[in-house]
PDB file of N, CA and C in Angstrom:
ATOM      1  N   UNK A   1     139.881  70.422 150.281  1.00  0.00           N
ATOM      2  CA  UNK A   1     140.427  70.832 149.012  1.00  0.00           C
ATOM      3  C   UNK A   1     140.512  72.362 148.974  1.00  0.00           C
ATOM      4  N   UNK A   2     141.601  72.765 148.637  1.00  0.00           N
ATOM      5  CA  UNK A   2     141.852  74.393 148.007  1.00  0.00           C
ATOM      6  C   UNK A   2     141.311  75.033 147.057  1.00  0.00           C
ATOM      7  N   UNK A   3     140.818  76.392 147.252  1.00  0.00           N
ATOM      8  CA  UNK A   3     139.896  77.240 146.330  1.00  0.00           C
ATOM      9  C   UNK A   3     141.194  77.396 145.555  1.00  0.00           C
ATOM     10  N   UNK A   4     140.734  77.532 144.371  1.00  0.00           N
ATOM     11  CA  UNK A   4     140.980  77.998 142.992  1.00  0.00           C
ATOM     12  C   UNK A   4     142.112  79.160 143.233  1.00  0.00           C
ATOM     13  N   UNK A   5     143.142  79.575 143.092  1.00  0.00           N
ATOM     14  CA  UNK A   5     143.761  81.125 142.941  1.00  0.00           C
ATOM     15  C   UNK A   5     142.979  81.881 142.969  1.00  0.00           C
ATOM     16  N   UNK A   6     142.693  81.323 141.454  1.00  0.00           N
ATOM     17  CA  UNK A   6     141.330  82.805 140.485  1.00  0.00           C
ATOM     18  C   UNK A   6     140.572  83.194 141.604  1.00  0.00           C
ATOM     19  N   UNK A   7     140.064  82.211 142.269  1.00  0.00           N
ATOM     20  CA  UNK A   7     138.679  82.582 142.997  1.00  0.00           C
ATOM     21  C   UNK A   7     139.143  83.303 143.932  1.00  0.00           C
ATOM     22  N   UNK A   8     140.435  82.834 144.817  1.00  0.00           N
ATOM     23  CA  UNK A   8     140.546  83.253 145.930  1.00  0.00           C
ATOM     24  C   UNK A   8     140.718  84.786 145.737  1.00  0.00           C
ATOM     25  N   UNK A   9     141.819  84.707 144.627  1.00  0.00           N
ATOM     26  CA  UNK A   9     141.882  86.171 144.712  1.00  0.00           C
ATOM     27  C   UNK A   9     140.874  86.909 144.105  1.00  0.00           C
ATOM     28  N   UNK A  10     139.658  86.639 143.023  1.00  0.00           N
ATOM     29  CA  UNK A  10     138.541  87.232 143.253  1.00  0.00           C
ATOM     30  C   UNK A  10     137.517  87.933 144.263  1.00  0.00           C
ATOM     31  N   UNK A  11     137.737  86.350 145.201  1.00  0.00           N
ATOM     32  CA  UNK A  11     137.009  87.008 146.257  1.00  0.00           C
ATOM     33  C   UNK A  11     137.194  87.980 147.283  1.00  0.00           C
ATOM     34  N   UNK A  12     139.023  88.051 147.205  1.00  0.00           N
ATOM     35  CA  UNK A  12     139.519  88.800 148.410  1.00  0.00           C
ATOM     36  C   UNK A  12     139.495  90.402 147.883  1.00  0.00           C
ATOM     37  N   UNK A  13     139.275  90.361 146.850  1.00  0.00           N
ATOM     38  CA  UNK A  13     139.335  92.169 145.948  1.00  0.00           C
ATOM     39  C   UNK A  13     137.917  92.045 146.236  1.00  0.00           C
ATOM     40  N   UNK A  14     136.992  91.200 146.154  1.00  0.00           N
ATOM     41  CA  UNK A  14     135.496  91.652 146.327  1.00  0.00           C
ATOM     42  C   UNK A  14     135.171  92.104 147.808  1.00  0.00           C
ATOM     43  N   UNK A  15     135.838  90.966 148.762  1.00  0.00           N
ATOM     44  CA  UNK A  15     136.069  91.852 150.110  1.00  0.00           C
ATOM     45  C   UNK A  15     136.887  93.531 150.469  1.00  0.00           C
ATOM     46  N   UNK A  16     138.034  93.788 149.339  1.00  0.00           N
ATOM     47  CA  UNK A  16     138.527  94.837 149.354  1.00  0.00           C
ATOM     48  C   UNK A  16     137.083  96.220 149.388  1.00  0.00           C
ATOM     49  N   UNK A  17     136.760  95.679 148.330  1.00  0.00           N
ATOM     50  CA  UNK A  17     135.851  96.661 147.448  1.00  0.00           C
ATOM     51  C   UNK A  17     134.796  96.950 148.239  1.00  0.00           C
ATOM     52  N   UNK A  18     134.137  95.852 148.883  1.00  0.00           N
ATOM     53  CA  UNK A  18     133.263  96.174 150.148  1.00  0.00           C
ATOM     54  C   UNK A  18     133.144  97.206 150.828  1.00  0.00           C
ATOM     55  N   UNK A  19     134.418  97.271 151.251  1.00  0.00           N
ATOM     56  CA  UNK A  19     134.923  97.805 152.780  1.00  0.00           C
ATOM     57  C   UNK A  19     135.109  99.582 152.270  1.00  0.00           C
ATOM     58  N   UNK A  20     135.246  99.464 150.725  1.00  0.00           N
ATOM     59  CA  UNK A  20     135.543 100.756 149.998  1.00  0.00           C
ATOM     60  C   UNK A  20     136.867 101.458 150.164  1.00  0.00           C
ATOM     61  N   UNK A  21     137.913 100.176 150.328  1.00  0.00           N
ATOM     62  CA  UNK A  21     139.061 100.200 149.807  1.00  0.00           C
ATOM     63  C   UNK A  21     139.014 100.090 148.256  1.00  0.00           C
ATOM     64  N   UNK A  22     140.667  99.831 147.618  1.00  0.00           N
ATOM     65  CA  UNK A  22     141.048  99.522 146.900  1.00  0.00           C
ATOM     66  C   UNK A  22     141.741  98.361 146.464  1.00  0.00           C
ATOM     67  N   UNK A  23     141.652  97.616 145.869  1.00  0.00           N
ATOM     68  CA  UNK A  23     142.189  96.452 145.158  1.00  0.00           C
ATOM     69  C   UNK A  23     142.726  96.130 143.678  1.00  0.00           C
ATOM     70  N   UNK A  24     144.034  95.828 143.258  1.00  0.00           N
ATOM     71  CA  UNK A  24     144.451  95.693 142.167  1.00  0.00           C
ATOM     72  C   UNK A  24     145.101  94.273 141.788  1.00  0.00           C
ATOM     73  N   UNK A  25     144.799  93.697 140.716  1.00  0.00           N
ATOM     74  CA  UNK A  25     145.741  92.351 140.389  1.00  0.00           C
ATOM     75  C   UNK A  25     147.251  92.845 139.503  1.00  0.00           C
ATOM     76  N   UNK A  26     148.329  93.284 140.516  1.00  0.00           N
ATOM     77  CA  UNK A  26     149.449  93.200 139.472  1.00  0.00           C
ATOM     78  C   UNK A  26     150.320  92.570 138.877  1.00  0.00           C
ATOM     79  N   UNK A  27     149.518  91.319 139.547  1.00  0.00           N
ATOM     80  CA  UNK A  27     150.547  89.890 138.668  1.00  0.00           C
ATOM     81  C   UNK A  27     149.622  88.877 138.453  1.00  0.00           C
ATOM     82  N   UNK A  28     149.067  88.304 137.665  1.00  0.00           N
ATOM     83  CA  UNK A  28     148.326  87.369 137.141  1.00  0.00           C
ATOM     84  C   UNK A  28     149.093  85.857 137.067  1.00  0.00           C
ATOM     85  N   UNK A  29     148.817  85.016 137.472  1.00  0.00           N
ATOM     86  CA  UNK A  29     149.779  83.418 137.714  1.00  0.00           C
ATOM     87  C   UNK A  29     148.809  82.548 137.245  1.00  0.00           C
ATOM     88  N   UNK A  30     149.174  81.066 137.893  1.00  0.00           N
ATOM     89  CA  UNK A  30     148.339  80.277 137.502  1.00  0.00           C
ATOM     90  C   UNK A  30     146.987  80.396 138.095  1.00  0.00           C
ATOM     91  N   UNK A  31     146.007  80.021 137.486  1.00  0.00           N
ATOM     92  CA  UNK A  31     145.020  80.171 137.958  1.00  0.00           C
ATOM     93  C   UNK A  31     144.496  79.155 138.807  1.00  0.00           C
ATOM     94  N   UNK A  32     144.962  77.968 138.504  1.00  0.00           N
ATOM     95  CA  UNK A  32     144.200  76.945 139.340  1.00  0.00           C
ATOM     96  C   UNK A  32     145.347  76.659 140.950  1.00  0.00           C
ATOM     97  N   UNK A  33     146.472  76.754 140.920  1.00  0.00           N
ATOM     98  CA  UNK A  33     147.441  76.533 141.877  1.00  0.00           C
ATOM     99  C   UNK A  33     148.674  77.551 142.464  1.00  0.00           C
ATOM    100  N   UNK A  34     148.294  79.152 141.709  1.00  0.00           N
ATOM    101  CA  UNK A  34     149.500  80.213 141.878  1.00  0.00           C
ATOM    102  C   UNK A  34     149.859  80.559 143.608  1.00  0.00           C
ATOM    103  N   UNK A  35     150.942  80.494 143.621  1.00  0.00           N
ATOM    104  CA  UNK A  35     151.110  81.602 145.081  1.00  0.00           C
ATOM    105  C   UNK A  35     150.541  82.590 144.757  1.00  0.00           C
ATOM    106  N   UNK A  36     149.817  83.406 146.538  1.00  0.00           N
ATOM    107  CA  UNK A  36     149.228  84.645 146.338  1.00  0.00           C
ATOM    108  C   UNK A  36     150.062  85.816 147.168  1.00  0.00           C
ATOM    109  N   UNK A  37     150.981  86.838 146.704  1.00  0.00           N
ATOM    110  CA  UNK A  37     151.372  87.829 147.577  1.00  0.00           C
ATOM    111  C   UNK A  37     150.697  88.624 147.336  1.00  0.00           C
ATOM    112  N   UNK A  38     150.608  89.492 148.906  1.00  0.00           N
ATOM    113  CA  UNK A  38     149.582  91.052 148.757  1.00  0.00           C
ATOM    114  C   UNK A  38     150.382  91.768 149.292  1.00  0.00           C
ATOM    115  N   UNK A  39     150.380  92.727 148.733  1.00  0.00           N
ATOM    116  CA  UNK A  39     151.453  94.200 148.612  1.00  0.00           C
ATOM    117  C   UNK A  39     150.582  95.222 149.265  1.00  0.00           C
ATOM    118  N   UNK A  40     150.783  94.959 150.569  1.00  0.00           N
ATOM    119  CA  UNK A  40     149.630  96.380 151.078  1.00  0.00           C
ATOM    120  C   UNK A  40     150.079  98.245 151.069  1.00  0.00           C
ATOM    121  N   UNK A  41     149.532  99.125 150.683  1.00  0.00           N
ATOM    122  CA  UNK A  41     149.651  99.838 150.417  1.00  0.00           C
ATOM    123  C   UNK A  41     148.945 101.228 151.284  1.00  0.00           C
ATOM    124  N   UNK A  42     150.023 101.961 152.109  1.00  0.00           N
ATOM    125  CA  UNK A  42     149.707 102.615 153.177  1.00  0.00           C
ATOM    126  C   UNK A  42     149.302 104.176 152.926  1.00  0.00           C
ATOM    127  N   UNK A  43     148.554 104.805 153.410  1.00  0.00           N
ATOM    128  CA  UNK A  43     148.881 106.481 152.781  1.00  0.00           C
ATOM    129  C   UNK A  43     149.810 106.874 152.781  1.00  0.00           C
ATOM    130  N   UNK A  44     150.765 106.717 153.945  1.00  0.00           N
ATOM    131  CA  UNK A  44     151.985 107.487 154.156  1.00  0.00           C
ATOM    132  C   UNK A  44     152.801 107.146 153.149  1.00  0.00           C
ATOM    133  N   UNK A  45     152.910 106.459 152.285  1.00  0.00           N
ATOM    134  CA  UNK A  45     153.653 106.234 150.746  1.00  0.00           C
ATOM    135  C   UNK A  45     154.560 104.620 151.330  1.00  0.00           C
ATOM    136  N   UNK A  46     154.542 103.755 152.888  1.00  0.00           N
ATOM    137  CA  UNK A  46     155.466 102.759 152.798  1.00  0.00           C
ATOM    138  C   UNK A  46     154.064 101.811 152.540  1.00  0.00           C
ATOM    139  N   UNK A  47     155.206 100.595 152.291  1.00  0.00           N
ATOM    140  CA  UNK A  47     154.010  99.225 152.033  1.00  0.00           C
ATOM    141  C   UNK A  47     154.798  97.996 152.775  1.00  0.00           C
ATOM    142  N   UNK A  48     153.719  97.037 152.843  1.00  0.00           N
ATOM    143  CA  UNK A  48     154.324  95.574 153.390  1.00  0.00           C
ATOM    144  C   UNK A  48     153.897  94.661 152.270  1.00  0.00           C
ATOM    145  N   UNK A  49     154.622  93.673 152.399  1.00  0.00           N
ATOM    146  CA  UNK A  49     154.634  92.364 151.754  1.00  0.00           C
ATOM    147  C   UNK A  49     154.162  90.886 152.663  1.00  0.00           C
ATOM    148  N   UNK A  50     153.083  90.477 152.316  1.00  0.00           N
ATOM    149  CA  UNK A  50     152.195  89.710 152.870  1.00  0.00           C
ATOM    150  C   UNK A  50     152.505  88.229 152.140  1.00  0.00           C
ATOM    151  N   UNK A  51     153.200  87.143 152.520  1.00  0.00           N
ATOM    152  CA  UNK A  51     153.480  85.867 151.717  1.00  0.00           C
ATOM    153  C   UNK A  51     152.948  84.527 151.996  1.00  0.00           C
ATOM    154  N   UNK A  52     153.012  83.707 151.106  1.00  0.00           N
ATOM    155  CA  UNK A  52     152.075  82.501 151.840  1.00  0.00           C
ATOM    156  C   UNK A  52     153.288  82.170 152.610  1.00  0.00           C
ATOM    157  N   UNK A  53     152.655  81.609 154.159  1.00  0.00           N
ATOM    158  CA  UNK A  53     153.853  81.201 155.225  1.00  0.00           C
ATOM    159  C   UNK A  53     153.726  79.359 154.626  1.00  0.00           C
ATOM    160  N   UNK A  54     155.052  79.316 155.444  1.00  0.00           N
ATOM    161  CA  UNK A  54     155.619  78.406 155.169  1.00  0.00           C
ATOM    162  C   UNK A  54     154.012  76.900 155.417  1.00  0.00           C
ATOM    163  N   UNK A  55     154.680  76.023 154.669  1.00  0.00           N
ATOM    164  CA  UNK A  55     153.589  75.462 154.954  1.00  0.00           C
ATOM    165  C   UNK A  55     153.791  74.142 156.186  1.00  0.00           C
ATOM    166  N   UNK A  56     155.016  74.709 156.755  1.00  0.00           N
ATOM    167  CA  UNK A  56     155.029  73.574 158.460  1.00  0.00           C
ATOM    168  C   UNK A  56     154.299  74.203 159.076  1.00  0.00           C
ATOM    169  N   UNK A  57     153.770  75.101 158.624  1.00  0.00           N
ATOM    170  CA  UNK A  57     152.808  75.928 160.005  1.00  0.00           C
ATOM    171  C   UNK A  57     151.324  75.426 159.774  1.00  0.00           C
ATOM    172  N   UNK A  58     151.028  74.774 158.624  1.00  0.00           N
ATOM    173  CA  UNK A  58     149.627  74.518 158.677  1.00  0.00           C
ATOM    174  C   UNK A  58     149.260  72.942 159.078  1.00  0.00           C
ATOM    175  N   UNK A  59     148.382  73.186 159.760  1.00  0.00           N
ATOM    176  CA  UNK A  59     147.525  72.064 160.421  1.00  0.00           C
ATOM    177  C   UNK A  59     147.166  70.942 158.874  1.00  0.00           C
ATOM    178  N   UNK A  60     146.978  69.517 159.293  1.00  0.00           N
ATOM    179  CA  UNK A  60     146.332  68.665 158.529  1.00  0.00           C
ATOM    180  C   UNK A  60     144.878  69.062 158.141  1.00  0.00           C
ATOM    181  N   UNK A  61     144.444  69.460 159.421  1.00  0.00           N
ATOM    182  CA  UNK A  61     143.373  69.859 159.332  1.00  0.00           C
ATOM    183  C   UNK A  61     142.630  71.160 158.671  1.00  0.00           C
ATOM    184  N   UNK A  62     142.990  72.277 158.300  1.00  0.00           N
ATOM    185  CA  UNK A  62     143.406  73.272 157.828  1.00  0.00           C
ATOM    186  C   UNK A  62     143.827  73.463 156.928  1.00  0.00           C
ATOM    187  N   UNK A  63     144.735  72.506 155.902  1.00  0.00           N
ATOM    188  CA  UNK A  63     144.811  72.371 154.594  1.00  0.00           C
ATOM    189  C   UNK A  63     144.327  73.081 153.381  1.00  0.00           C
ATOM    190  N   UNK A  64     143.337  73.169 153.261  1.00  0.00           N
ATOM    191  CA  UNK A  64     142.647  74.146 152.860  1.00  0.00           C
ATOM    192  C   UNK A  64     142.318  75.828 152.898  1.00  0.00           C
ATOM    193  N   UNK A  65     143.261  76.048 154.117  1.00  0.00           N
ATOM    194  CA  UNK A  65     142.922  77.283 154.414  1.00  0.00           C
ATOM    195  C   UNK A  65     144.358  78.075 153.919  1.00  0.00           C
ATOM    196  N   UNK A  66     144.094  79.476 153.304  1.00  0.00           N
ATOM    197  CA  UNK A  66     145.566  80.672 152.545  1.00  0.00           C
ATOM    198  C   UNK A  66     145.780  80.837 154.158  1.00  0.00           C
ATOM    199  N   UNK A  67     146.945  80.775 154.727  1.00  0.00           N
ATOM    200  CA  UNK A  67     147.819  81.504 156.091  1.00  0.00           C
ATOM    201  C   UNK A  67     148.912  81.821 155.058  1.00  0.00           C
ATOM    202  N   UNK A  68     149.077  83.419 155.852  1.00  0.00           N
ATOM    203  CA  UNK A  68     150.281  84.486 155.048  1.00  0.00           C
ATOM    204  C   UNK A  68     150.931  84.691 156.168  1.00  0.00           C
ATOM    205  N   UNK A  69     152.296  85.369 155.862  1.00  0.00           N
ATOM    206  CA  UNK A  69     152.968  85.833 156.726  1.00  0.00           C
ATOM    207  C   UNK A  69     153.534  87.062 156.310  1.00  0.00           C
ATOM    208  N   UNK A  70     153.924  88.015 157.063  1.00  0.00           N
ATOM    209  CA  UNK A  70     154.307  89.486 156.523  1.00  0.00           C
ATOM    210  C   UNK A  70     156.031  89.431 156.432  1.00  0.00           C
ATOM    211  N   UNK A  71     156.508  89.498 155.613  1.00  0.00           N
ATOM    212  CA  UNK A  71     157.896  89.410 155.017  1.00  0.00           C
ATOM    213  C   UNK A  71     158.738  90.694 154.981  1.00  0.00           C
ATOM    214  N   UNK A  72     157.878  91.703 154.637  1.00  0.00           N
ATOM    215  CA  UNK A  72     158.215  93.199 154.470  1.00  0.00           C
ATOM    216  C   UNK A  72     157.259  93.561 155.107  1.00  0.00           C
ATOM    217  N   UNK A  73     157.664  94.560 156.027  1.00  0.00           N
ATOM    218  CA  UNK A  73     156.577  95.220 157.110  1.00  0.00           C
ATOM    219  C   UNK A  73     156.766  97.181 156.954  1.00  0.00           C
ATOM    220  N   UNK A  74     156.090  97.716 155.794  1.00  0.00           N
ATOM    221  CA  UNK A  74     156.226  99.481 156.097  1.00  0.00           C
ATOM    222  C   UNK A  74     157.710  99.622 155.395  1.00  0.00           C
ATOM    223  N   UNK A  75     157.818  99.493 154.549  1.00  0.00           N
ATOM    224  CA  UNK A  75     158.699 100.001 154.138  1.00  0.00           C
ATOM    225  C   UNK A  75     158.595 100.743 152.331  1.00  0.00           C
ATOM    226  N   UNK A  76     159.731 101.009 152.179  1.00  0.00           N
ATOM    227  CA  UNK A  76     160.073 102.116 150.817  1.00  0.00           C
ATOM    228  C   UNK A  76     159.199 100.891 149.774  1.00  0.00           C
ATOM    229  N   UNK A  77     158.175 101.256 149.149  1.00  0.00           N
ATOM    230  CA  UNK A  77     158.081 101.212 147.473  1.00  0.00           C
ATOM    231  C   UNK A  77     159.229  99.669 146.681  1.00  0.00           C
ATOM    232  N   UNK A  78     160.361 100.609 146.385  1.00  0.00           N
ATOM    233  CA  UNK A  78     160.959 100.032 145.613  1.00  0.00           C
ATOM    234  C   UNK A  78     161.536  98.475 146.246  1.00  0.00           C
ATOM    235  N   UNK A  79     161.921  98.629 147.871  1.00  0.00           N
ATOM    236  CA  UNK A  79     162.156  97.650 148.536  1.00  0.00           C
ATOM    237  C   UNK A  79     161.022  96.253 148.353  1.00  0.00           C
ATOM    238  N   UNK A  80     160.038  96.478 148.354  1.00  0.00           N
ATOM    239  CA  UNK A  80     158.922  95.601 147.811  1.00  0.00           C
ATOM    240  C   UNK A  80     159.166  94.884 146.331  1.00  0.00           C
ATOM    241  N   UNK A  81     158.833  96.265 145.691  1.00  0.00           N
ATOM    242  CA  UNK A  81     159.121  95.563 144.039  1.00  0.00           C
ATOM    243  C   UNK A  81     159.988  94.334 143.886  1.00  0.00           C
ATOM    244  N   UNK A  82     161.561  95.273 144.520  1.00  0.00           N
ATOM    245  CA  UNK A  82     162.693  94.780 144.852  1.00  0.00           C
ATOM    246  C   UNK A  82     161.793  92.708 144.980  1.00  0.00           C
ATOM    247  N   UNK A  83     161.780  92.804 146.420  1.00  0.00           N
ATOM    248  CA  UNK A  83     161.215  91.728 146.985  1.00  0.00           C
ATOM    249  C   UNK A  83     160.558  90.562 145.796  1.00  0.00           C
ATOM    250  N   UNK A  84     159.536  91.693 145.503  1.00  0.00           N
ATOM    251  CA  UNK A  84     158.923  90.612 144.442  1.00  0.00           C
ATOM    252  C   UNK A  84     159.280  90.281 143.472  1.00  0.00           C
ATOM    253  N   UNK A  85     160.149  91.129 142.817  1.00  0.00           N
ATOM    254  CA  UNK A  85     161.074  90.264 141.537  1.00  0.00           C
ATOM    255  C   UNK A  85     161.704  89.397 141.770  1.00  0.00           C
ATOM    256  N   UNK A  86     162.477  88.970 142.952  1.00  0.00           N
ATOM    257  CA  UNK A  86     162.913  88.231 143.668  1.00  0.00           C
ATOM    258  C   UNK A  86     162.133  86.947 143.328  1.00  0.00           C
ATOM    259  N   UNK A  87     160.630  86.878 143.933  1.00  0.00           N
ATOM    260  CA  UNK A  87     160.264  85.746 144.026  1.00  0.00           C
ATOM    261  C   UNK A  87     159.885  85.391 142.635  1.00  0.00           C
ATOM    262  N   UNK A  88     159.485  86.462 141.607  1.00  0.00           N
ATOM    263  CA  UNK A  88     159.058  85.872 140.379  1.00  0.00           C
ATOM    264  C   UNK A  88     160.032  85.565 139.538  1.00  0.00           C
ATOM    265  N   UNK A  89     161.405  85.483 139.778  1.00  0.00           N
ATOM    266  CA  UNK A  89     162.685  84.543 139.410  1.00  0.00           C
ATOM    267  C   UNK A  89     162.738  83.428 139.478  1.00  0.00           C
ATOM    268  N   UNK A  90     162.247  83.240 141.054  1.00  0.00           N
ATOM    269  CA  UNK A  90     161.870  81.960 141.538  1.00  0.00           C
ATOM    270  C   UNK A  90     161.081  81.101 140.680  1.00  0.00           C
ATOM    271  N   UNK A  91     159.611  81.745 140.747  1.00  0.00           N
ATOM    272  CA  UNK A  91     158.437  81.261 140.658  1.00  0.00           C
ATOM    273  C   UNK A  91     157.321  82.314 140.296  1.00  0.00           C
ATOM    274  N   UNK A  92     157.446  81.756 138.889  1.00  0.00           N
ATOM    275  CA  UNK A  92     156.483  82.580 137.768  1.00  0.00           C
ATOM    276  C   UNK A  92     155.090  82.316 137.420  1.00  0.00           C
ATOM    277  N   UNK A  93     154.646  81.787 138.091  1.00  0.00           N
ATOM    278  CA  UNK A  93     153.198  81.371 138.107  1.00  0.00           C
ATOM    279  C   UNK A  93     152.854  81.920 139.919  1.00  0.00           C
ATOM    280  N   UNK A  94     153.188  82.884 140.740  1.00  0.00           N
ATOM    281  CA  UNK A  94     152.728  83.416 141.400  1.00  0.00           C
ATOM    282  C   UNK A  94     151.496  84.824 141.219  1.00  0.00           C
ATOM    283  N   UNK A  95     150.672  85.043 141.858  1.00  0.00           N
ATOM    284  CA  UNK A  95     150.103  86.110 141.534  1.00  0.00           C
ATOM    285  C   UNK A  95     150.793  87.477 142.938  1.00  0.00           C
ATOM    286  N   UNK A  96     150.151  88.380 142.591  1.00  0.00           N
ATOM    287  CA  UNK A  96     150.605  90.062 143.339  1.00  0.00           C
ATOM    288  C   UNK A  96     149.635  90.577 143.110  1.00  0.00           C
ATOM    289  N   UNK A  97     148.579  90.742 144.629  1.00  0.00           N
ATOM    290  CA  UNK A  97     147.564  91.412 144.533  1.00  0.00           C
ATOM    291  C   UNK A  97     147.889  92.451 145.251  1.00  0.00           C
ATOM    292  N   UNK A  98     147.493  94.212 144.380  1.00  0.00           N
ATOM    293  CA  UNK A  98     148.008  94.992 146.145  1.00  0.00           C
ATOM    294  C   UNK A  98     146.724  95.652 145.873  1.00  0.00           C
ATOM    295  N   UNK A  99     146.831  95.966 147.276  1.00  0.00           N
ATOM    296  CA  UNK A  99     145.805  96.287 148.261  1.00  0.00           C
ATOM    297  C   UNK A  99     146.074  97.883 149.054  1.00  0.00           C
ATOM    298  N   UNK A 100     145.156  98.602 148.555  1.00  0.00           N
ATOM    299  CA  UNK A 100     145.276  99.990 149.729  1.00  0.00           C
ATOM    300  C   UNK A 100     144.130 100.449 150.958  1.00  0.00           C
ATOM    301  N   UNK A 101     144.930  99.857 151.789  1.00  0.00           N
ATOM    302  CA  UNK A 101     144.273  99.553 152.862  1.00  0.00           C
ATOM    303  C   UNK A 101     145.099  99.678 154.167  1.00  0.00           C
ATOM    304  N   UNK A 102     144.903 100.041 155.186  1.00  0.00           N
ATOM    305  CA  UNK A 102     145.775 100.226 156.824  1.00  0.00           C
ATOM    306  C   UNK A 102     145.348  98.788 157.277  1.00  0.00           C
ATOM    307  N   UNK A 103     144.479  98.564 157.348  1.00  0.00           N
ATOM    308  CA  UNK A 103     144.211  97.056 158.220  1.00  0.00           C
ATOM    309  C   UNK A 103     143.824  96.101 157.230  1.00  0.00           C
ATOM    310  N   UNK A 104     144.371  94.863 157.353  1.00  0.00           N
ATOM    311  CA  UNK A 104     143.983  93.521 156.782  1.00  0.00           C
ATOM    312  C   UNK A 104     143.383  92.770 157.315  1.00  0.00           C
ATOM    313  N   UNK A 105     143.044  93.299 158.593  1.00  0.00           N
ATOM    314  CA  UNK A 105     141.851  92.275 159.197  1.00  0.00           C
ATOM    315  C   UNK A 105     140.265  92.133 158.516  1.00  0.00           C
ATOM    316  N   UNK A 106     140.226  90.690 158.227  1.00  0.00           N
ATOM    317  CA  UNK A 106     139.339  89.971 157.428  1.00  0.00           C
ATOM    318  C   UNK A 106     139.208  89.882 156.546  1.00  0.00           C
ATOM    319  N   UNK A 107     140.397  90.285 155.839  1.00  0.00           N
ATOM    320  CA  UNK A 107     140.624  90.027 154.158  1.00  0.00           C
ATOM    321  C   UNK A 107     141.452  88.906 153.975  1.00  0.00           C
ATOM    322  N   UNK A 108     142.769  88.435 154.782  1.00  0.00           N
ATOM    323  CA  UNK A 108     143.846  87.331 154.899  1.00  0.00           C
ATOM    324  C   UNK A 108     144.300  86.954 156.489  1.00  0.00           C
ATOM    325  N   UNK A 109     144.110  85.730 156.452  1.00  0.00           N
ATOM    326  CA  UNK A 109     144.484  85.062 157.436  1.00  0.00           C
ATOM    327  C   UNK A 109     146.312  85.344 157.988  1.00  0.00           C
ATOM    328  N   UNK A 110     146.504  85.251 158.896  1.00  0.00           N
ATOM    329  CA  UNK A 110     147.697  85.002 159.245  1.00  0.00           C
ATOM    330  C   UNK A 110     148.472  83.701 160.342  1.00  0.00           C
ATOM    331  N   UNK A 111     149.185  83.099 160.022  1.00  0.00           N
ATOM    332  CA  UNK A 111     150.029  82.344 160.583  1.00  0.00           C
ATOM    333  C   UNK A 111     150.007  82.099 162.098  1.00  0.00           C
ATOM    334  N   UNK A 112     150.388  83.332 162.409  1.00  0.00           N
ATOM    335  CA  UNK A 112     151.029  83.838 163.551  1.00  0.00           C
ATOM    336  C   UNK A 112     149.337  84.211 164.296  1.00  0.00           C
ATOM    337  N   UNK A 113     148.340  84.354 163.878  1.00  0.00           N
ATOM    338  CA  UNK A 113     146.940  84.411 164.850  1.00  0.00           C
ATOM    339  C   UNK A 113     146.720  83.059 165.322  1.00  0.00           C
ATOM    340  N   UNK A 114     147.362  82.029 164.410  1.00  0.00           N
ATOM    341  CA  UNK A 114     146.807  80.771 164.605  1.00  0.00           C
ATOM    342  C   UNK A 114     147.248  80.229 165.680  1.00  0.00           C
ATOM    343  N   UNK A 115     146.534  79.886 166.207  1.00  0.00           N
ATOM    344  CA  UNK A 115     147.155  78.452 167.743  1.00  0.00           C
ATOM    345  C   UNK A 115     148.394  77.598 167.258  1.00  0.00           C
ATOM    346  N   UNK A 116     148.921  77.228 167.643  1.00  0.00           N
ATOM    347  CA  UNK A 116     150.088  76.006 167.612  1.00  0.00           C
ATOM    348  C   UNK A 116     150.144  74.691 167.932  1.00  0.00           C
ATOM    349  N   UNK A 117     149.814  73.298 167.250  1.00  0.00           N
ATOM    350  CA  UNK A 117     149.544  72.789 168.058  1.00  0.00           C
ATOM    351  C   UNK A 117     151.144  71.844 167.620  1.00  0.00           C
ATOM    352  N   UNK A 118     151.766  71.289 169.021  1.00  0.00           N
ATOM    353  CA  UNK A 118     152.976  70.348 168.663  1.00  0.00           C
ATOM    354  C   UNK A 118     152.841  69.043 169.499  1.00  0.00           C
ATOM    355  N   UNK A 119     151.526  69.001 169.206  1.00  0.00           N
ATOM    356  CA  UNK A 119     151.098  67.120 169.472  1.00  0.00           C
ATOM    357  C   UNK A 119     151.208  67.398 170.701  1.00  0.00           C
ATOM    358  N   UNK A 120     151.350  67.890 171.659  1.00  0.00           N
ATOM    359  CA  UNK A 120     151.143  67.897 173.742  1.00  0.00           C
ATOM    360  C   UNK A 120     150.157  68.673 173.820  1.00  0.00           C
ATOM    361  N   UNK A 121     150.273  70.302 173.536  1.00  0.00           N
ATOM    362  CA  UNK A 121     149.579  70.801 173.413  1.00  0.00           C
ATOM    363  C   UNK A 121     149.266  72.016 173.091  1.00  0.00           C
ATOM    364  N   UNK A 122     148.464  72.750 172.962  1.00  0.00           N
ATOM    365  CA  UNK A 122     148.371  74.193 171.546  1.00  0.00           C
ATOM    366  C   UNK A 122     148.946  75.089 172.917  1.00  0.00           C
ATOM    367  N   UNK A 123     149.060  76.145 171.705  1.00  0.00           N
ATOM    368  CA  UNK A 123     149.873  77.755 172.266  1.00  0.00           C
ATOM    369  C   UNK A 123     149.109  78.382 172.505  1.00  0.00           C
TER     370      UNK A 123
END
């Protein structure tokens, strides 16, 4: 079973905060079932856009687990925003957590770290 939004994204700003980064909630969604995007936020003034990946990529087994994928990689500010209004057209019960931070390692999983498996055998 899947953690909570709320929680997840609670816990992932409590990991932010740790590390003595920064963490912000700029979109608040549903709480019990929202998509989570993270808007990472670089010194050099570009950012990426971090999305839940598709969900053919997740295992039965694994179900439970947030895998993101990076959608926007370093780019302008507004190109992001851009991005995310986009999806909250879509789908308005998403949340937008951003994050100022250079590395996301061990705050969100990614897709693309994960093995592959297509029933013969993993990648």
């Amino acid at each position: 079973m899947r953690v909570r939004t709320d929680i997840f994204v609670s816990a992932l700003m409590r990991r932010v905060f740790a590390r003595g980064d920064f963490a912000a909630v700029e979109v608040k969604g549903a709480e019990a079932a929202g998509a989570v995007f993270v808007r990472q936020m670089f010194r050099d003034g570009t950012e990426s856009l971090h999305a839940p990946a598709p969900q053919s990529v997740f295992d039965s087994e694994e179900s439970d687990t947030r895998l993101f994928e990076t959608r926007l990689e370093r780019v302008a500010g507004e190109t992001v925003a851009e991005a995310i209004g986009r999806e909250r057209r879509f789908d308005s019960d998403l949340w937008v957590v951003s994050v100022e931070t250079d590395d996301l390692a061990g705050l969100i999983d990614f897709a693309e770290d994960k093995p592959k498996d297509d029933g013969f055998f993993r990648r």
